[in-house]
Structure formats: C-alpha cells, structure tokens
C-alpha atoms as a PDB file:
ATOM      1  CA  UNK A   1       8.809  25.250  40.143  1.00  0.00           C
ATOM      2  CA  UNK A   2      10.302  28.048  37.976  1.00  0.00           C
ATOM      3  CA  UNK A   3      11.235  25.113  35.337  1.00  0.00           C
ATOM      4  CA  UNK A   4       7.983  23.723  35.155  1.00  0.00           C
ATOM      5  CA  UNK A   5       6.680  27.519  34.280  1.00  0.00           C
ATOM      6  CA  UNK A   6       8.386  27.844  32.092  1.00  0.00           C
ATOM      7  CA  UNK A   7       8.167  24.319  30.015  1.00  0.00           C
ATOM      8  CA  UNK A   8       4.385  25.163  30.245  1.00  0.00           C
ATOM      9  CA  UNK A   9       5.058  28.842  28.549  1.00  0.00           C
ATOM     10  CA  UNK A  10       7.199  27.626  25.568  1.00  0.00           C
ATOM     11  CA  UNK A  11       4.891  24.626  24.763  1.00  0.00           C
ATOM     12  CA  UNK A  12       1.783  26.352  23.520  1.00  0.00           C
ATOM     13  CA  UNK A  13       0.586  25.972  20.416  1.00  0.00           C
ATOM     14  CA  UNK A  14       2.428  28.485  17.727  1.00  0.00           C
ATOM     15  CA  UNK A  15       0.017  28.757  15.173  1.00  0.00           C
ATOM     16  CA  UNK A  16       1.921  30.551  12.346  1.00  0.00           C
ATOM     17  CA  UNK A  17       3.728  27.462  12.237  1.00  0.00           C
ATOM     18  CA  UNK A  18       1.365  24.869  12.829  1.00  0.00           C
ATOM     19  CA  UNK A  19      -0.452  27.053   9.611  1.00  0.00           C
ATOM     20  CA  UNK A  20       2.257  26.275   7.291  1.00  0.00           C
ATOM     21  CA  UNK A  21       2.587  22.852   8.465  1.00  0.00           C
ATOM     22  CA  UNK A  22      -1.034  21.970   8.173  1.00  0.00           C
ATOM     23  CA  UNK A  23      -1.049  24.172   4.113  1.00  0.00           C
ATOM     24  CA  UNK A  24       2.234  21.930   2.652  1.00  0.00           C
ATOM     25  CA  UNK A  25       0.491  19.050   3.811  1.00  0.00           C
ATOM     26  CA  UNK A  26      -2.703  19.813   2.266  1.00  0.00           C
ATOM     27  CA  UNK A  27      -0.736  21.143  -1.029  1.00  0.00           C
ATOM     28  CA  UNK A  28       1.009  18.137  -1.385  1.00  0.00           C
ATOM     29  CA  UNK A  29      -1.648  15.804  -0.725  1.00  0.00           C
ATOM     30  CA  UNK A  30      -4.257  17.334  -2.886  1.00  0.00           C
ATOM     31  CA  UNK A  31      -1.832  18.322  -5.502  1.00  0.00           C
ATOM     32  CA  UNK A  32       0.972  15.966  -5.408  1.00  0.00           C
ATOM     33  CA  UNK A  33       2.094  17.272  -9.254  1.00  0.00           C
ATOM     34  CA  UNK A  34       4.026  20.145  -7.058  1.00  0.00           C
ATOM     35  CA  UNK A  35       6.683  18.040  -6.212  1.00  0.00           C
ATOM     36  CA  UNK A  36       7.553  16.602  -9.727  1.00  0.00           C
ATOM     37  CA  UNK A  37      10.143  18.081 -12.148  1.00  0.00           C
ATOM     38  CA  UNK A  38       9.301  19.508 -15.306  1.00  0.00           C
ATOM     39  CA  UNK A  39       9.795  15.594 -17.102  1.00  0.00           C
ATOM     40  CA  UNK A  40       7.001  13.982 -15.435  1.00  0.00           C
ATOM     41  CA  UNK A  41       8.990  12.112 -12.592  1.00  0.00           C
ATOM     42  CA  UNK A  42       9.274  12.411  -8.906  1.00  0.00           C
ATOM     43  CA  UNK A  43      11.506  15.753  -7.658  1.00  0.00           C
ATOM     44  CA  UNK A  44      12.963  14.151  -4.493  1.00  0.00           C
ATOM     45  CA  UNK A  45      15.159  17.300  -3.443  1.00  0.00           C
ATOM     46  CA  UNK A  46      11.536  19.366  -3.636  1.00  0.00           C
ATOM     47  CA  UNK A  47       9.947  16.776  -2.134  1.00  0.00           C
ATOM     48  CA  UNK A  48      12.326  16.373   0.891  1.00  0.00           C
ATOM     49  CA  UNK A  49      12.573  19.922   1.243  1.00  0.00           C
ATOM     50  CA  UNK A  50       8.706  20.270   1.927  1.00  0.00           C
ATOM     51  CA  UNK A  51       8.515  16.831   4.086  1.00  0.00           C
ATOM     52  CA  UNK A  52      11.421  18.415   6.179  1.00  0.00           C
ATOM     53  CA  UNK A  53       9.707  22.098   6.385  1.00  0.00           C
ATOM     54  CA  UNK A  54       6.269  20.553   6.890  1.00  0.00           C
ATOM     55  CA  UNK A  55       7.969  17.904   9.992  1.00  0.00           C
ATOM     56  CA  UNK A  56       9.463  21.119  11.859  1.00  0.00           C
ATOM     57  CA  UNK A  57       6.793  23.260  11.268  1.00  0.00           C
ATOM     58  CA  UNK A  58       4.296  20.849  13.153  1.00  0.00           C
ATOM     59  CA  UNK A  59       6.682  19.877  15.525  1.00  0.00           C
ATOM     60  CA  UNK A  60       7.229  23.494  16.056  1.00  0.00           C
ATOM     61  CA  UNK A  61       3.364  24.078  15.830  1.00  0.00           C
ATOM     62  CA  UNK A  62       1.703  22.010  18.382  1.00  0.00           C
ATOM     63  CA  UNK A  63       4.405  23.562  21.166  1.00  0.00           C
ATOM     64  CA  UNK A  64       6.669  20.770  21.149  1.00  0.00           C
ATOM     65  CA  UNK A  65      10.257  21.672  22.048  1.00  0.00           C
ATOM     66  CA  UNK A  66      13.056  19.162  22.314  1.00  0.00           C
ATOM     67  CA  UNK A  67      15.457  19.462  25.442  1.00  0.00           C
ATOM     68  CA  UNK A  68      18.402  18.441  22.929  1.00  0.00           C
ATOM     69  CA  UNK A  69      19.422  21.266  21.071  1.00  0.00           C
ATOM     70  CA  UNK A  70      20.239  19.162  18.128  1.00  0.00           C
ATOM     71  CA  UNK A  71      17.124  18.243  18.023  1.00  0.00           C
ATOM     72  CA  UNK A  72      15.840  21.787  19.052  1.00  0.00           C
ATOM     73  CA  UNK A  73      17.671  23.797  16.274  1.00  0.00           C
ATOM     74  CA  UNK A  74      16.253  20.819  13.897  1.00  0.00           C
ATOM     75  CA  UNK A  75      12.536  20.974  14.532  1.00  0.00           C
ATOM     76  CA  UNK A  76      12.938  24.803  14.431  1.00  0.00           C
ATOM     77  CA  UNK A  77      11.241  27.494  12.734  1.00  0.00           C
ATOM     78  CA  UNK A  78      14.371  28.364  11.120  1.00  0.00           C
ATOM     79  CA  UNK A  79      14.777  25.341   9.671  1.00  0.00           C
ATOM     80  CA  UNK A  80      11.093  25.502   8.342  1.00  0.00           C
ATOM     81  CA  UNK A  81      12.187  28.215   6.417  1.00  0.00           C
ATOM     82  CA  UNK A  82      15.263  27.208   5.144  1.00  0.00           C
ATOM     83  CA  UNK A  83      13.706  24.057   3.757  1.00  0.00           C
ATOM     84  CA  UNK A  84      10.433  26.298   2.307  1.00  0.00           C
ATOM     85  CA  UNK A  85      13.735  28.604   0.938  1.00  0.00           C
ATOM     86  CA  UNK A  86      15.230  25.276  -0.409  1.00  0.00           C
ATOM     87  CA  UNK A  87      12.114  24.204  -2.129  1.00  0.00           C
ATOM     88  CA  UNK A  88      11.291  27.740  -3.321  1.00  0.00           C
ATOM     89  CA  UNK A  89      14.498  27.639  -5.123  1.00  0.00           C
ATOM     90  CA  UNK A  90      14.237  23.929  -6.739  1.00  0.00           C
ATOM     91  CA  UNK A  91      11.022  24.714  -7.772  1.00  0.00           C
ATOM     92  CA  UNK A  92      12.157  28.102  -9.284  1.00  0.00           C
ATOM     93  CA  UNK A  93      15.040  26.190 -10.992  1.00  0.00           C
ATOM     94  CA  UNK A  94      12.466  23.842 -13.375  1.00  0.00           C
END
C-alpha cells in the first residue's frame, strides 16, 4: 500500500508548471509571429524549443509522472526550463 501512497502524492496537479504550459500555448497560438526569425519565415529551433518546454511542462502539470526515467527526466521541469533557456537565447540571438 505504501506504493500506491505514494503514486497518489506525486501525481497532483503542479500548477507552476501547468501555468507555463497553458501561457506558451496561448502565446504561440494567439501570436504565432513569436516564433519567426527576423526575415519573415518560420524559426524552427524557437519553435521546437517552446513545443518541447510547453509538452513537459503539461505533462509535468497535470501530475503525470512516467515510471521510465528516460521518460521521467524528459517530461521534467528541468527540461521545461532548459528548452524556455533554449528559446530565450534563439530569440535573443535575432
């Protein structure tokens, strides 16, 4: 029974992260001009950065977590924020 405790502690909803999830996606859908370079055309290193912070940050945020720790240390917060720190820095770059 201890196991099952503790599955139900770690899957609660995080909100900080399921916050950041929930704002990329709204910033890129309402303003999809973010994710384009400076020329016009599509950014796809900004882009993917975002899809991959904005994935782990809602897997992260509705209290999913992955038995695999691939798969854990993938849909982490950690990588939210090195994606966000990715982005962050493309987009500083143009």
């Amino acid at each position: 029974m201890p196991q099952l405790a503790d599955a139900q502690a770690s899957s609660r909803i995080r909100w900080p992260s399921l916050l950041v999830a929930v704002s990329i996606m709204l910033v890129c859908t309402l303003y999809p001009l973010i994710m384009a370079a400076p020329d016009g055309k599509a950014d796809h290193v900004l882009a993917g950065a975002l899809l991959v912070a904005m994935s782990a940050a809602f897997v992260r945020g509705v209290g999913f977590v992955p038995q695999m720790r691939v798969w854990r240390w993938l849909f982490s917060g950690w990588t939210c924020l090195a994606a966000l720190a990715i982005a962050g820095w493309v987009k500083f770059l143009h």
